[in-house]
PDB file of N, CA and C in Angstrom:
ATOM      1  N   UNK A   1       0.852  -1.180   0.000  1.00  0.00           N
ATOM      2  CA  UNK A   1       0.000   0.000   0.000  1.00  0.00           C
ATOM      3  C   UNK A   1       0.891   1.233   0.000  1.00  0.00           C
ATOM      4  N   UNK A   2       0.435   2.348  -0.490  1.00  0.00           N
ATOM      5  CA  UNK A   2       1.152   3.622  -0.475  1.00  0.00           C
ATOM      6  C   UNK A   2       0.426   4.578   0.447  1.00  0.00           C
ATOM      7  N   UNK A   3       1.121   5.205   1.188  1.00  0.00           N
ATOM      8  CA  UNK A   3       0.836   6.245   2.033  1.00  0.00           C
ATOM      9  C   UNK A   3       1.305   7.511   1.930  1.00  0.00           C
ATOM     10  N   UNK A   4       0.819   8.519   1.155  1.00  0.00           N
ATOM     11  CA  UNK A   4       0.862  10.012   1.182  1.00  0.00           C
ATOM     12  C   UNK A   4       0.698  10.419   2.109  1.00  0.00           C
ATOM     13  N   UNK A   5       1.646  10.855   3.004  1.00  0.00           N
ATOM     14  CA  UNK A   5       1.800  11.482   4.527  1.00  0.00           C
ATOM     15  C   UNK A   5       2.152  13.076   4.390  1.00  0.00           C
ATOM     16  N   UNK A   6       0.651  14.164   4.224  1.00  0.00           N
ATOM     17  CA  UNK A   6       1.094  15.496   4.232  1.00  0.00           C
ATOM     18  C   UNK A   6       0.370  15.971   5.675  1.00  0.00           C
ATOM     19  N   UNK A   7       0.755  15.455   7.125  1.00  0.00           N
ATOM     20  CA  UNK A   7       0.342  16.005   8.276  1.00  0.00           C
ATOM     21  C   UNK A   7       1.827  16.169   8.675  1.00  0.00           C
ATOM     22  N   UNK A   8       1.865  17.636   9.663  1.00  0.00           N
ATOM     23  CA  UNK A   8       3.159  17.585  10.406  1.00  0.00           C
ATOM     24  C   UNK A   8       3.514  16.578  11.712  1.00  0.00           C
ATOM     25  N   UNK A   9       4.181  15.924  11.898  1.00  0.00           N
ATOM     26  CA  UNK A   9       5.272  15.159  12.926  1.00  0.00           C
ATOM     27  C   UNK A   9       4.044  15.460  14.408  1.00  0.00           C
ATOM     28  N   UNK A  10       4.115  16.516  14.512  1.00  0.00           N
ATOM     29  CA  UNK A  10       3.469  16.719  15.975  1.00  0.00           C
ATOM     30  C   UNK A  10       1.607  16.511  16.275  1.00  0.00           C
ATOM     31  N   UNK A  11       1.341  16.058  15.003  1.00  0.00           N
ATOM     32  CA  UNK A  11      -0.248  15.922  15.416  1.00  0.00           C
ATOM     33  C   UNK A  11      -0.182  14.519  15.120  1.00  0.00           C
ATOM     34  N   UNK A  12      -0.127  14.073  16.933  1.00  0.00           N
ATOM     35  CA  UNK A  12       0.299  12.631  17.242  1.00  0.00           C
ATOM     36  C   UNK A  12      -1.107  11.675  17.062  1.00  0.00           C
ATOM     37  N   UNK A  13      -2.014  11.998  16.907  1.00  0.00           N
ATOM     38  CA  UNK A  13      -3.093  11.229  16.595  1.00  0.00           C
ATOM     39  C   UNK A  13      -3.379  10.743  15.157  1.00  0.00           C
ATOM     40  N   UNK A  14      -2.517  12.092  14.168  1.00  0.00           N
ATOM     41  CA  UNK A  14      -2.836  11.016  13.072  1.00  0.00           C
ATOM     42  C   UNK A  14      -1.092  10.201  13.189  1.00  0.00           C
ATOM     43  N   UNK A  15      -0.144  10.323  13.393  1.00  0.00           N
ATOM     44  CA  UNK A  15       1.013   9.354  13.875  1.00  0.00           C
ATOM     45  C   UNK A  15       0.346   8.222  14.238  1.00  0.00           C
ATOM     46  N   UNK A  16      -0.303   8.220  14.806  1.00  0.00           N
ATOM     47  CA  UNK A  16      -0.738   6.488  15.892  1.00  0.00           C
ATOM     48  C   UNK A  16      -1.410   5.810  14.998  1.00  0.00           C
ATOM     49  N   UNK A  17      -2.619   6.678  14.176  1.00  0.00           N
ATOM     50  CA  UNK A  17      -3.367   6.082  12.879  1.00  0.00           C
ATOM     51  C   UNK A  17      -2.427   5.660  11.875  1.00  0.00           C
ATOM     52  N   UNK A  18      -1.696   6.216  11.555  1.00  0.00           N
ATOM     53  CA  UNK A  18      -0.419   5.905  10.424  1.00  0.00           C
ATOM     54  C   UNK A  18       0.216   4.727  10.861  1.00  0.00           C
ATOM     55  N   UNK A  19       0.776   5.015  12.146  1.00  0.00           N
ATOM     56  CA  UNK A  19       1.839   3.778  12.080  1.00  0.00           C
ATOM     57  C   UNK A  19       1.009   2.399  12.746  1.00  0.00           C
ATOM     58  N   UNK A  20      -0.526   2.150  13.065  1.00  0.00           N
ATOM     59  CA  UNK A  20      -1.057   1.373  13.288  1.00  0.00           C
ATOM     60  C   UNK A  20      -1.662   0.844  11.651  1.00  0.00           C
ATOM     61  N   UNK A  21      -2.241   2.070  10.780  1.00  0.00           N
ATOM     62  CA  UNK A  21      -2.107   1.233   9.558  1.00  0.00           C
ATOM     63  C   UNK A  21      -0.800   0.610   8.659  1.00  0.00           C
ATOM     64  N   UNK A  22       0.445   0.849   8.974  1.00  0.00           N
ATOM     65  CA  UNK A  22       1.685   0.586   8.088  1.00  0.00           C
ATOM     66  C   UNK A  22       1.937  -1.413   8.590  1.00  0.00           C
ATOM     67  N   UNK A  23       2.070  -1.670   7.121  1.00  0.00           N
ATOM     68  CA  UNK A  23       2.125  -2.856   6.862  1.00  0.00           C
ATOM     69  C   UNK A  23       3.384  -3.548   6.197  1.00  0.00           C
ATOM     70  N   UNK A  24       4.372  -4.331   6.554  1.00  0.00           N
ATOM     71  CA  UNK A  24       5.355  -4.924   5.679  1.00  0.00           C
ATOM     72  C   UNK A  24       5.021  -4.748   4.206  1.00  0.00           C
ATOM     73  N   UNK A  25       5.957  -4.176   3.157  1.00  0.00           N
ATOM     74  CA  UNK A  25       6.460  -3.659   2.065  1.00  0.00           C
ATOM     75  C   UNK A  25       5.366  -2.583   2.086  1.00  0.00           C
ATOM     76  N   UNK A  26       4.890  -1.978   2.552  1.00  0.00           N
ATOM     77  CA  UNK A  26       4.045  -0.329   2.260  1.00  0.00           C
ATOM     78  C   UNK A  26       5.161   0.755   1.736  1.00  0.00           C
ATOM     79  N   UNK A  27       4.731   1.830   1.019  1.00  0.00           N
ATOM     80  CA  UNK A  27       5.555   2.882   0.627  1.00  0.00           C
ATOM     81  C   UNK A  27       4.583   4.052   1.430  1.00  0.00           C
ATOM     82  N   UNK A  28       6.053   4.560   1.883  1.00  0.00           N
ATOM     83  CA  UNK A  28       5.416   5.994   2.400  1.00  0.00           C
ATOM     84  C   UNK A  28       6.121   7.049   1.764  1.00  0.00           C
ATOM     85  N   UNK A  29       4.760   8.184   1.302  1.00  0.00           N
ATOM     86  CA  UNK A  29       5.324   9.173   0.528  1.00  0.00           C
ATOM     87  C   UNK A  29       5.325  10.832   1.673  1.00  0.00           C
ATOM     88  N   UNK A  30       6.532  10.855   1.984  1.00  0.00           N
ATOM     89  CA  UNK A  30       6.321  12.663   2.707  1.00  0.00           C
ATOM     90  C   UNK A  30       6.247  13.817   1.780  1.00  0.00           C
ATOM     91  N   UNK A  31       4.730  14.449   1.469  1.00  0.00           N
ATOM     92  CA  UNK A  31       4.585  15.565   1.092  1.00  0.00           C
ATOM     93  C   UNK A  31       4.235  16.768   2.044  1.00  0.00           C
ATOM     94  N   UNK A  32       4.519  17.663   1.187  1.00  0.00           N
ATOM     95  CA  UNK A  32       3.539  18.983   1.800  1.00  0.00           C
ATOM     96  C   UNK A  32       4.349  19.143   3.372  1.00  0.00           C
ATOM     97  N   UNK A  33       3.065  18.845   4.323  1.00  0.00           N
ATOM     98  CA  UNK A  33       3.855  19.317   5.711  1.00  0.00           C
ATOM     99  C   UNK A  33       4.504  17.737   6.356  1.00  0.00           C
ATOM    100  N   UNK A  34       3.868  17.130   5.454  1.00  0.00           N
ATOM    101  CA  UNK A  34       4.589  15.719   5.986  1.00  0.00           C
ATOM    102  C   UNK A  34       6.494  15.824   5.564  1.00  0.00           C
ATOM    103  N   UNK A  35       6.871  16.398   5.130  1.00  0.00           N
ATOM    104  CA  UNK A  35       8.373  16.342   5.085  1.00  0.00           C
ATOM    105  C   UNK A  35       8.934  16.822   6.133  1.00  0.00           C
ATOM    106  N   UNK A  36       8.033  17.689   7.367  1.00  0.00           N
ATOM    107  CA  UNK A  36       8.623  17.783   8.725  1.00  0.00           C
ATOM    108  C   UNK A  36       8.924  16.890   9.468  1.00  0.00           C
ATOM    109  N   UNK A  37       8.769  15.939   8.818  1.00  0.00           N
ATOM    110  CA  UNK A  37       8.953  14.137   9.826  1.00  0.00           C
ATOM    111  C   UNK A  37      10.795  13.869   9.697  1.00  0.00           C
ATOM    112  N   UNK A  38      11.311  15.014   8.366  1.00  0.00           N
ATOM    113  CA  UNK A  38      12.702  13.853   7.816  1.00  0.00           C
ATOM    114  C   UNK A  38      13.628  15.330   8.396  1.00  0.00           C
ATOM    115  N   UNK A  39      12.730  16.514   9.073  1.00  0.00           N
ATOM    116  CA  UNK A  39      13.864  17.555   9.620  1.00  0.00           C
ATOM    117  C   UNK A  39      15.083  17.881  10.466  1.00  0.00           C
ATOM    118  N   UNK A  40      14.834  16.142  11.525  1.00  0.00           N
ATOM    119  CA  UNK A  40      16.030  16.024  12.353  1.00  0.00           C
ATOM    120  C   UNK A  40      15.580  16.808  13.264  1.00  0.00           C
ATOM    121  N   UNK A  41      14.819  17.618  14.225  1.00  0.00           N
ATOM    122  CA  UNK A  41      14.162  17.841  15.552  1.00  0.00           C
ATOM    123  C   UNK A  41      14.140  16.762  16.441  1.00  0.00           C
ATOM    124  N   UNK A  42      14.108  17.162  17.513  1.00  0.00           N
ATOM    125  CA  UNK A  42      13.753  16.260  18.912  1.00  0.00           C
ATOM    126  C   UNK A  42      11.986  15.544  18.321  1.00  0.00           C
ATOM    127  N   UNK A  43      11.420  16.224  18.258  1.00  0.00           N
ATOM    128  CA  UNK A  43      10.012  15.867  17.993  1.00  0.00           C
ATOM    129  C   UNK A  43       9.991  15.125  16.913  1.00  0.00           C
ATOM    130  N   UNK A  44      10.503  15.653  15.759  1.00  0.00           N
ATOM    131  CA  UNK A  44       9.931  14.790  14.258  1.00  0.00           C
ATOM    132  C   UNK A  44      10.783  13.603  14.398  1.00  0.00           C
ATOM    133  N   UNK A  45      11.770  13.407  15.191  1.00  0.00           N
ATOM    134  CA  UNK A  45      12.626  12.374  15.325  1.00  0.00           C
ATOM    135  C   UNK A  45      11.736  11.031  16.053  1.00  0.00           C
ATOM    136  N   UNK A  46      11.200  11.642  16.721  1.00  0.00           N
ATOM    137  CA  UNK A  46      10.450  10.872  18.176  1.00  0.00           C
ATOM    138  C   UNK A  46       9.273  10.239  17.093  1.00  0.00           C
ATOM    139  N   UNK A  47       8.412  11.059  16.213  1.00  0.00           N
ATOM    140  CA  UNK A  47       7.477  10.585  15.618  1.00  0.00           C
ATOM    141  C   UNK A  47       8.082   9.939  14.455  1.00  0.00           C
ATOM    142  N   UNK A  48       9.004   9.897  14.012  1.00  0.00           N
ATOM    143  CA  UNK A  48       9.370   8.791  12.762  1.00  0.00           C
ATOM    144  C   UNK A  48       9.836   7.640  13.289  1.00  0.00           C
ATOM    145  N   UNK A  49      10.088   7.506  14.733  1.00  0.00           N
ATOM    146  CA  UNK A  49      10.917   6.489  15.123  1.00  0.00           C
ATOM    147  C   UNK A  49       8.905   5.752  15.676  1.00  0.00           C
ATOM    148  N   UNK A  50       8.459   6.217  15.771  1.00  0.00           N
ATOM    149  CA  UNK A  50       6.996   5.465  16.239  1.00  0.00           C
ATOM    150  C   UNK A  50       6.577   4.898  14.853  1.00  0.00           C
ATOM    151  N   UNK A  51       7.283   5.135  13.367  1.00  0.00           N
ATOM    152  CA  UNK A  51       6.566   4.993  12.133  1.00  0.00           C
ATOM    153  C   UNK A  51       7.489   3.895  12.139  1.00  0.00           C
ATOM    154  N   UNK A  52       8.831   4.133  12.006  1.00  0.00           N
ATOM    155  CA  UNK A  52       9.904   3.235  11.569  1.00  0.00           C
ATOM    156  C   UNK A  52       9.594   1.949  12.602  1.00  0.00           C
ATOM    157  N   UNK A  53       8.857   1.837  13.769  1.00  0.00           N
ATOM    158  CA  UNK A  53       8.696   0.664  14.651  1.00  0.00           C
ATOM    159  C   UNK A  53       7.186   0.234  13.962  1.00  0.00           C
ATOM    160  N   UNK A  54       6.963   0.281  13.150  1.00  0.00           N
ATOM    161  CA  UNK A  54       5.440   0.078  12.760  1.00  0.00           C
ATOM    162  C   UNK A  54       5.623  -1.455  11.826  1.00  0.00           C
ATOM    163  N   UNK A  55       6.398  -0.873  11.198  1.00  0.00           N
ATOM    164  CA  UNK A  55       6.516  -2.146   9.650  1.00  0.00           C
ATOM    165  C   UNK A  55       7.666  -1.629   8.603  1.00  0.00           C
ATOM    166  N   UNK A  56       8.042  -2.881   8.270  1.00  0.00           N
ATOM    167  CA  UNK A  56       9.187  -2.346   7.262  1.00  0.00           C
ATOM    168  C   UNK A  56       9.143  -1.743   5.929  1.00  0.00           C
ATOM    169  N   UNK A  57       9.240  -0.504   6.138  1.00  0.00           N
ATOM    170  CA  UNK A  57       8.618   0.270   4.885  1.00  0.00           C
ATOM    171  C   UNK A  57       9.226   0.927   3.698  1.00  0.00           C
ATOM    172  N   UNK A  58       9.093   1.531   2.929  1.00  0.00           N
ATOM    173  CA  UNK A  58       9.948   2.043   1.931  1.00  0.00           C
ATOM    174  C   UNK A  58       9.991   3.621   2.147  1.00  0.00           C
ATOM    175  N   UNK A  59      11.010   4.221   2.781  1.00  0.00           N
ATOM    176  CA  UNK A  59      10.418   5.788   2.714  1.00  0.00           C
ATOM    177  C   UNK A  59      10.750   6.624   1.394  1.00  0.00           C
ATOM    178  N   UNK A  60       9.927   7.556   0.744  1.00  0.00           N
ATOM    179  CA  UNK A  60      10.648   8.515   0.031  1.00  0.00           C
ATOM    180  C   UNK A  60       9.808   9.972   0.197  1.00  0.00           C
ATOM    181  N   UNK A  61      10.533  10.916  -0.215  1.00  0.00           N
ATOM    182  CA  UNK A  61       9.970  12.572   0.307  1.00  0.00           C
ATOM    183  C   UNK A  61       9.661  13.162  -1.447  1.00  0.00           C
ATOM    184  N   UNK A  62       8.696  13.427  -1.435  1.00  0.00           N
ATOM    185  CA  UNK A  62       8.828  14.563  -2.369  1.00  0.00           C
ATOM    186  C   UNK A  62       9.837  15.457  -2.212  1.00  0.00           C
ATOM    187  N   UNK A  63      10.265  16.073  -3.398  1.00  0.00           N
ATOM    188  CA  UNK A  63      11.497  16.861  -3.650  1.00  0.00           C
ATOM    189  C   UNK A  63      11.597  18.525  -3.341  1.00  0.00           C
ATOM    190  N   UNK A  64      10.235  18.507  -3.379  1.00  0.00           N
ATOM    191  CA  UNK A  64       9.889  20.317  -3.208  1.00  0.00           C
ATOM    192  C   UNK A  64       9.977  20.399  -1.512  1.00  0.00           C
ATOM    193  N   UNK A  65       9.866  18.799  -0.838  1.00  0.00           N
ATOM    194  CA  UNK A  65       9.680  19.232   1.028  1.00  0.00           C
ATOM    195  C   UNK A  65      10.984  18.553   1.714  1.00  0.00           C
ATOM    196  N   UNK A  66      11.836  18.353   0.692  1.00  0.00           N
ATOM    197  CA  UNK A  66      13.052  17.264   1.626  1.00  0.00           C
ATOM    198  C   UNK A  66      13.625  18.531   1.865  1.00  0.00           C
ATOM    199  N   UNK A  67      13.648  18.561   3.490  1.00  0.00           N
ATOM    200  CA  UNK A  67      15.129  19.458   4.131  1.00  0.00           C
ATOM    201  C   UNK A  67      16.109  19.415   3.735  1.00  0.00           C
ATOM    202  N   UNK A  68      16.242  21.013   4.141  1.00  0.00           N
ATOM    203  CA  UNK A  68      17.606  21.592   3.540  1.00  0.00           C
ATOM    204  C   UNK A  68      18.812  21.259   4.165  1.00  0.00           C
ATOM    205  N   UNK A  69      18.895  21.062   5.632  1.00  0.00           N
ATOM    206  CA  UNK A  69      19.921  20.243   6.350  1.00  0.00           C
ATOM    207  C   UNK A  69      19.969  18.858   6.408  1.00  0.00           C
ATOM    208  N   UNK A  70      19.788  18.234   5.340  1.00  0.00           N
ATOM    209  CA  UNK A  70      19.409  16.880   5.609  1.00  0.00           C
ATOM    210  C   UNK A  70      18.797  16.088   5.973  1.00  0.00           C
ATOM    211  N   UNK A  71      18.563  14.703   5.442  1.00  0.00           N
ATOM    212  CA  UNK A  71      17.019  13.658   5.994  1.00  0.00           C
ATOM    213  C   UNK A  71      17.983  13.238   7.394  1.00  0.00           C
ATOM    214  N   UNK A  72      17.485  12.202   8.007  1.00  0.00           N
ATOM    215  CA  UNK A  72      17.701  11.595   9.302  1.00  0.00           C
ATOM    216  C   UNK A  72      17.459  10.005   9.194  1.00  0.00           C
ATOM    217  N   UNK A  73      16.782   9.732   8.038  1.00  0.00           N
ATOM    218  CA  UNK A  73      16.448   8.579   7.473  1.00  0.00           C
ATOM    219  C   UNK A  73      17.505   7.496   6.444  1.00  0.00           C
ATOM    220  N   UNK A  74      17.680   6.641   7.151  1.00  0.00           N
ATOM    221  CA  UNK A  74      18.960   6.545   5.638  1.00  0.00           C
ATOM    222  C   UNK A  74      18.543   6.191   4.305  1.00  0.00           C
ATOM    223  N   UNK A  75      17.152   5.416   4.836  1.00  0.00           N
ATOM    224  CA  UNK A  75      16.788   4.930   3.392  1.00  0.00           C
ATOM    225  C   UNK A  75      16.022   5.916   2.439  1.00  0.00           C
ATOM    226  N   UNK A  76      15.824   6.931   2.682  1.00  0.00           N
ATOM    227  CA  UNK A  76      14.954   7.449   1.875  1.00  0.00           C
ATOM    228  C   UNK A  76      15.413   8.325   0.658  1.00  0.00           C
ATOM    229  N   UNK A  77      14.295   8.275  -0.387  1.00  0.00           N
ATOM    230  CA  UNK A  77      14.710   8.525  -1.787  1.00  0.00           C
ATOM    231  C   UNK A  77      13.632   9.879  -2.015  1.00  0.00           C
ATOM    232  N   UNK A  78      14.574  10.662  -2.892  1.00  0.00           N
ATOM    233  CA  UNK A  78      13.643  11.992  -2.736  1.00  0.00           C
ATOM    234  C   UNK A  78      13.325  11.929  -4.299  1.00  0.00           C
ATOM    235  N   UNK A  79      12.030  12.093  -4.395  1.00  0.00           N
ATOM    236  CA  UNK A  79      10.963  11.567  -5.732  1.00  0.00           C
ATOM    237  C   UNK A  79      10.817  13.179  -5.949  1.00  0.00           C
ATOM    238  N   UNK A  80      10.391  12.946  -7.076  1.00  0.00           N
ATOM    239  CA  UNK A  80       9.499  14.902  -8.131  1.00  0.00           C
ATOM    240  C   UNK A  80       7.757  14.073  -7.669  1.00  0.00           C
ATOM    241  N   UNK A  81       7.087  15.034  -8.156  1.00  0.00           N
ATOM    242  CA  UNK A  81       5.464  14.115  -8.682  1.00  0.00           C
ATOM    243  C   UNK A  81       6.006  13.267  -9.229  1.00  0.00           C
ATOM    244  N   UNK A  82       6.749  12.996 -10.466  1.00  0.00           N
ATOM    245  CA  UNK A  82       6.425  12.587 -12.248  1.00  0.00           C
ATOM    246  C   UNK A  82       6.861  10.783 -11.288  1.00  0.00           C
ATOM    247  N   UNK A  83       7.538  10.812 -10.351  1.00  0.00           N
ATOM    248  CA  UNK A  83       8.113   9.206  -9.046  1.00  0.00           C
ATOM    249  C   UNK A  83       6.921   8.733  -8.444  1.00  0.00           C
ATOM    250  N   UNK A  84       5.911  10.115  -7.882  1.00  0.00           N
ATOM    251  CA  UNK A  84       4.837   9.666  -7.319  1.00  0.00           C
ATOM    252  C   UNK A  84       3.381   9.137  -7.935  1.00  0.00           C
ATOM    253  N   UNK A  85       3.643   9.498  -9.083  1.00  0.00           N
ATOM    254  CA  UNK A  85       2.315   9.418  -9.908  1.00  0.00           C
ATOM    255  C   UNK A  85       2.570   7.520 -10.327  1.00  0.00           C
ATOM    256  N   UNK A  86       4.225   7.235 -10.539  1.00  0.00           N
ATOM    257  CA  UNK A  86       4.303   5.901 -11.265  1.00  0.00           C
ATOM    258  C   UNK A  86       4.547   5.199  -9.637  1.00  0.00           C
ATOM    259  N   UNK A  87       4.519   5.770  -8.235  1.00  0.00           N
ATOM    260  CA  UNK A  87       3.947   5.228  -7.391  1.00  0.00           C
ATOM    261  C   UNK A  87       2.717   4.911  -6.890  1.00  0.00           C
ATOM    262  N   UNK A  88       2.211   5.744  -7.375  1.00  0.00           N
ATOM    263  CA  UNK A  88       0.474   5.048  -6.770  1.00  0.00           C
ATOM    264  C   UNK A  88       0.221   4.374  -8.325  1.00  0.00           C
ATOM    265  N   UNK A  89       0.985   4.549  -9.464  1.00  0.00           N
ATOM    266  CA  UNK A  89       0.158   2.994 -10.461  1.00  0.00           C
ATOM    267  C   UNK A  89       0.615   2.149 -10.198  1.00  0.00           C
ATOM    268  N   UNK A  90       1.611   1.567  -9.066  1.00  0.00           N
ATOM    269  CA  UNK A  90       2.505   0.434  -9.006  1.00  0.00           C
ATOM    270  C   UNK A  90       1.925  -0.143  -7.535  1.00  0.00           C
ATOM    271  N   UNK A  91       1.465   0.697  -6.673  1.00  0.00           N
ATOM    272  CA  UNK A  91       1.495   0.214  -5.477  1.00  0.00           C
ATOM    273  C   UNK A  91      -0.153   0.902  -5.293  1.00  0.00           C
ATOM    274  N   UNK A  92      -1.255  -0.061  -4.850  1.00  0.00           N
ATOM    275  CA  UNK A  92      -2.502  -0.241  -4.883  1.00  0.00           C
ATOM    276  C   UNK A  92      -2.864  -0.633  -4.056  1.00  0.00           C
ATOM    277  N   UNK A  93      -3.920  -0.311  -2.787  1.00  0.00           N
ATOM    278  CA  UNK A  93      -4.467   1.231  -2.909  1.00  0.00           C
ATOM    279  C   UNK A  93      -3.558   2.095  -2.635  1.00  0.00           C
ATOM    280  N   UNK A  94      -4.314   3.099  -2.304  1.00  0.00           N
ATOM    281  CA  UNK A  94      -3.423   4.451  -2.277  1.00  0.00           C
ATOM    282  C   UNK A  94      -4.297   5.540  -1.304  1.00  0.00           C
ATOM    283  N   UNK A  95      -3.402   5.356   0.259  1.00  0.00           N
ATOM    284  CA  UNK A  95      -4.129   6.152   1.356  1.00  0.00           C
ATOM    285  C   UNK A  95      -3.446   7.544   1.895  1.00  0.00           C
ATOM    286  N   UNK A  96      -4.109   8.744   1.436  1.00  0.00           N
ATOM    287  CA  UNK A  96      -3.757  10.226   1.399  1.00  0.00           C
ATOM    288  C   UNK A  96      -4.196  10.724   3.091  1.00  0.00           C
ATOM    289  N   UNK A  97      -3.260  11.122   3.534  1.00  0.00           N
ATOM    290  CA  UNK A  97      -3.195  11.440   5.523  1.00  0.00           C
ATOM    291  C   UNK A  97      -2.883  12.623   5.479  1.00  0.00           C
ATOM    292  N   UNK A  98      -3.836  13.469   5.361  1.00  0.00           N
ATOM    293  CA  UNK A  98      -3.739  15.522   5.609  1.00  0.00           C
ATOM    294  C   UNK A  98      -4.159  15.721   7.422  1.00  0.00           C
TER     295      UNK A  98
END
């Protein structure tokens, strides 16, 4: 499954919904305010490490929200749209978290 994650790090209720739906091979996509998760803070750190204990997942960020000081993530791959669009035709369904 693919997960479009555009909520910020600190609104821990949809966190708990997220990482209670994340499932072995899921892709998670950080857009919008969801790229505050890969900023390296005390906080966004705390909430990716509640995602990363969820299921083993694939991370990647849209390119317009990956921080400027660097991800914190090792695996993650920073996609345009033109990555995300041939992600949700590849990976079915496709669940959007604002």
């Amino acid at each position: 499954m693919l997960h479009l994650v555009a909520f910020p790090p600190w609104n821990t209720a949809r966190c708990d919904a997220l990482a209670a739906a994340l499932a072995d091979g899921d892709h998670v996509v950080f857009i919008e305010q969801g790229g505050v998760f890969l900023d390296g803070t005390p906080g966004s750190r705390a909430a990716l490490a509640l995602l990363q204990g969820a299921a083993e997942v694939v991370w990647h960020v849209e390119s317009s929200v990956a921080p400027s000081g660097g991800m914190q993530v090792g695996d993650v791959v920073v996609v345009d749209w033109s990555g995300i669009v041939g992600l949700t035709e590849a990976h079915t369904p496709c669940l959007s978290w604002y």
